[in-house]
N, C-alpha and C. Protein backbone atom coordinates (compact mmCIF):
# COMPACT_ATOMS: atom_id res chain seq x y z
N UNK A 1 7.10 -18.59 5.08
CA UNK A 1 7.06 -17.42 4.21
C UNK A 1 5.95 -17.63 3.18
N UNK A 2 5.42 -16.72 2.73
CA UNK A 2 3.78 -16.65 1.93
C UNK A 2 4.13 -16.89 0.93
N UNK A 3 4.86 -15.69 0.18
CA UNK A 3 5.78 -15.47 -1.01
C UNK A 3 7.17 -15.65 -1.32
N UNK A 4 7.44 -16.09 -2.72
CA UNK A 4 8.90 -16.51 -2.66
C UNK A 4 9.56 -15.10 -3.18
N UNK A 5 10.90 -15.14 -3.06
CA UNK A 5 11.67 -14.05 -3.23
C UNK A 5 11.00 -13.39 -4.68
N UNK A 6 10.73 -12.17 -4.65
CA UNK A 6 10.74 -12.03 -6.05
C UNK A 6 12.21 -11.12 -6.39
N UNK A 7 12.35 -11.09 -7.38
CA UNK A 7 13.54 -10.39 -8.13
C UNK A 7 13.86 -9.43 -8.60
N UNK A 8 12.42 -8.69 -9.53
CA UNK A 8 12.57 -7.59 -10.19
C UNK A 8 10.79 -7.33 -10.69
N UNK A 9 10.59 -6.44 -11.02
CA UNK A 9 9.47 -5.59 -10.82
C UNK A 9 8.62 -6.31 -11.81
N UNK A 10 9.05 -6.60 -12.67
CA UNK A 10 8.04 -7.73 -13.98
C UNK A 10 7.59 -8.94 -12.72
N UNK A 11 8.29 -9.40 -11.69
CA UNK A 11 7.30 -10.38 -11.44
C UNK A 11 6.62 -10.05 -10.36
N UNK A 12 7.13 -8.81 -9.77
CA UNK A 12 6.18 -8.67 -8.69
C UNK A 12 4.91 -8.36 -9.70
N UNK A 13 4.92 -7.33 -10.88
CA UNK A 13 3.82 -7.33 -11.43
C UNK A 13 2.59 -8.80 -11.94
N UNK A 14 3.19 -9.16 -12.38
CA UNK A 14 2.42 -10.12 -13.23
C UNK A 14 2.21 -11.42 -11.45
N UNK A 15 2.85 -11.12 -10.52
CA UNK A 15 2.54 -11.66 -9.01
C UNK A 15 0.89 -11.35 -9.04
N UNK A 16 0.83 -9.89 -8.87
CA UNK A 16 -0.21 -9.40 -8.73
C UNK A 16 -1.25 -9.57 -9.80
N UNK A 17 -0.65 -9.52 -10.96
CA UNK A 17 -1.94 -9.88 -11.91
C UNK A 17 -2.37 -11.07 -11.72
N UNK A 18 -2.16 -12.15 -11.60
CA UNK A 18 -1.95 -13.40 -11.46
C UNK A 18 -3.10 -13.93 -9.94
N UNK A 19 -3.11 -12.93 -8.98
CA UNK A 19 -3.38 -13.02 -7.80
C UNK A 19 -5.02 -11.99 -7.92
N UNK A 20 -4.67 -11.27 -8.63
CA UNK A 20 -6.12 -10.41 -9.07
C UNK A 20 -6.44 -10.76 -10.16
N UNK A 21 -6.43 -11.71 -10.98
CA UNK A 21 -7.30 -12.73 -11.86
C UNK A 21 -6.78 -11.78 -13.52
N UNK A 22 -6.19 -11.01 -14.03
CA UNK A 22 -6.01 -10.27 -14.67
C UNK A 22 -4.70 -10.33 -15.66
N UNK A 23 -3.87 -11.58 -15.55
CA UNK A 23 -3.07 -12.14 -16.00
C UNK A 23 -3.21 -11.82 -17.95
N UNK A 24 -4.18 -11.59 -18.13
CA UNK A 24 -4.22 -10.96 -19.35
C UNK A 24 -3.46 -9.65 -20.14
N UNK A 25 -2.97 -8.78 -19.06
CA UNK A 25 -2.20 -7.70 -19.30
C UNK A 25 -0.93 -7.24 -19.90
N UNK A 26 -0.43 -6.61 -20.20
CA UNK A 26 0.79 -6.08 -20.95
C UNK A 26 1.55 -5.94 -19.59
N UNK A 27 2.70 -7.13 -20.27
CA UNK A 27 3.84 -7.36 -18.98
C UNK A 27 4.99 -5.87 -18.77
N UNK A 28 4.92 -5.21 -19.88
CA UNK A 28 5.43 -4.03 -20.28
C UNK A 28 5.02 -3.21 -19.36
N UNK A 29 3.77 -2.96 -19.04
CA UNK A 29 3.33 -1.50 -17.91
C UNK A 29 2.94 -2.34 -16.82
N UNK A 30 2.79 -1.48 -15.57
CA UNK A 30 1.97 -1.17 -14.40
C UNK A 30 0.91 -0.11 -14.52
N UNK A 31 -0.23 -0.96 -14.42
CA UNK A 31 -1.47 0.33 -14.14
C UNK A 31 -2.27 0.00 -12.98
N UNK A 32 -2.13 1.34 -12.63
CA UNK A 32 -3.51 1.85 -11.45
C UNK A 32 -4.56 2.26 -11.80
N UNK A 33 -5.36 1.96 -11.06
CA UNK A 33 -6.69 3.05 -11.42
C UNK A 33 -6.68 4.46 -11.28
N UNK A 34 -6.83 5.54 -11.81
CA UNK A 34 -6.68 6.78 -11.69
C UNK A 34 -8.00 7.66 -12.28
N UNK A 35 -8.71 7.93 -11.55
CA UNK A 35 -10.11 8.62 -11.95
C UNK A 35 -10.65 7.51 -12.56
N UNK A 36 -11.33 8.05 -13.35
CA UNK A 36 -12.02 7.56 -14.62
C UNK A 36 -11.17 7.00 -15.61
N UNK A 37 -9.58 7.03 -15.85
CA UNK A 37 -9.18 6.19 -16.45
C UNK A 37 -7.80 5.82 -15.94
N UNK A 38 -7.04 5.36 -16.47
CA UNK A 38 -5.88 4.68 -16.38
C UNK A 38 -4.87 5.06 -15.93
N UNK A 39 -3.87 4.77 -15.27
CA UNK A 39 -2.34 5.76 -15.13
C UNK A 39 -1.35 4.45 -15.89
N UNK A 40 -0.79 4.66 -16.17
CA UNK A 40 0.35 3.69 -17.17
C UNK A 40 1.85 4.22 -16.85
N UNK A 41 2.54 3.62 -15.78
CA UNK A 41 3.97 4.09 -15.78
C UNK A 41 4.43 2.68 -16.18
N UNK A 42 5.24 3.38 -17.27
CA UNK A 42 6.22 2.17 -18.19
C UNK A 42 7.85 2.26 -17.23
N UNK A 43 8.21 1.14 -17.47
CA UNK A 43 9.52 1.05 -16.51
C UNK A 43 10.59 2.08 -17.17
N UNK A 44 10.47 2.23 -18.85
CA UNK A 44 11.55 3.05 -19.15
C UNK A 44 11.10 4.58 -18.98
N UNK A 45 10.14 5.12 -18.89
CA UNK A 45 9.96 5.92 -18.48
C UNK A 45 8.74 6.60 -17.15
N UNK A 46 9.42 6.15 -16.00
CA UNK A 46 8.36 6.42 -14.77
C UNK A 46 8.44 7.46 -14.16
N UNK A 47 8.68 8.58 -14.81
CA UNK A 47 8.21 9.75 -14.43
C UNK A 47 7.30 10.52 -14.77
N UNK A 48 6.54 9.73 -16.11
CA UNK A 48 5.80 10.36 -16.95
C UNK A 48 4.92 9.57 -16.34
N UNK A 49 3.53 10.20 -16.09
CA UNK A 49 2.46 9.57 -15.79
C UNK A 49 1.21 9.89 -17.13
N UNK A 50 0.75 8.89 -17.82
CA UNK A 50 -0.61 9.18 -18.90
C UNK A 50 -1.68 9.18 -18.19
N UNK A 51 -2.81 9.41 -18.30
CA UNK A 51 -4.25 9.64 -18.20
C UNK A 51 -4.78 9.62 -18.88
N UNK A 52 -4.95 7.86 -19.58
CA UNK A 52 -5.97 7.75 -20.90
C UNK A 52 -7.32 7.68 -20.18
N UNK A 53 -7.94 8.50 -21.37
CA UNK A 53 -9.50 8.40 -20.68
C UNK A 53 -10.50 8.32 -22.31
N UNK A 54 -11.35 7.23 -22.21
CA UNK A 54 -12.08 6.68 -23.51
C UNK A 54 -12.91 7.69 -24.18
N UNK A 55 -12.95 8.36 -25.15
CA UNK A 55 -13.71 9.36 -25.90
C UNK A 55 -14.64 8.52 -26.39
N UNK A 56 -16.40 8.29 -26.27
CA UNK A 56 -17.02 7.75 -27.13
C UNK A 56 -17.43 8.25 -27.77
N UNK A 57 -17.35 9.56 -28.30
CA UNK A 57 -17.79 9.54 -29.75
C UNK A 57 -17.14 9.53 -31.04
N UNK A 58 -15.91 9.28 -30.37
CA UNK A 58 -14.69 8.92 -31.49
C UNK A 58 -14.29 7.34 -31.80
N UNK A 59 -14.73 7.13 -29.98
CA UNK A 59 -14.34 5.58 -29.89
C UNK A 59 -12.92 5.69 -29.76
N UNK A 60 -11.90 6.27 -29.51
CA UNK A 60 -10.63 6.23 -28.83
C UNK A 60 -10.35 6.90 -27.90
N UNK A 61 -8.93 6.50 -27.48
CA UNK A 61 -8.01 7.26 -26.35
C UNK A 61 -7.51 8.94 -26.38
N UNK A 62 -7.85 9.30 -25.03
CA UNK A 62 -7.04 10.59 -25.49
C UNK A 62 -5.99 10.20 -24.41
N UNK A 63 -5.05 10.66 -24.63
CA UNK A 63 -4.28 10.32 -23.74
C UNK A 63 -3.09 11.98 -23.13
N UNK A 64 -3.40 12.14 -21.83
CA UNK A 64 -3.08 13.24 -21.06
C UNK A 64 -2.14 13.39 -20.31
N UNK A 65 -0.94 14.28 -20.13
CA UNK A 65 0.10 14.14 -19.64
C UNK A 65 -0.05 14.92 -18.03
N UNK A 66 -0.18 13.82 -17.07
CA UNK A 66 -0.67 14.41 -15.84
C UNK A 66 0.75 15.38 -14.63
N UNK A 67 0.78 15.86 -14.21
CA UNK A 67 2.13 16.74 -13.65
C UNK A 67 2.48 15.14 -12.26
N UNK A 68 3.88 15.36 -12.16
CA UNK A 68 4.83 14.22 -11.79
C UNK A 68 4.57 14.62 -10.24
């Protein structure tokens, strides 16, 4: 067997970060790539999908509530 049992979704995540060099991340979310910016489903709420995307002339996030 390749992989050992995992248990619950925090380690399959941080499996994968760990395995894609990225271990730096917030153990809190799962993100995909989604366009040009981010999708962020948080475990307490994964029906809501965000779509932060970087404003530079503000220099922050806007962050967009994409349909489920």
């Amino acid at each position: 067997m390749l992989f050992p049992l995992i248990r619950s979704r925090s380690e399959l995540a941080l499996l994968t970060r760990e395995l894609s060099g990225n271990s730096k991340a917030n153990l809190k979310s799962t993100e995909n790539s989604f366009g040009t910016g981010n999708t962020i489903l948080s475990e307490k709420n994964h029906r809501l999908k965000i779509k932060k995307t970087y404003q530079k002339e503000t220099g922050n996030y806007l962050k967009k509530k994409l349909p489920v």
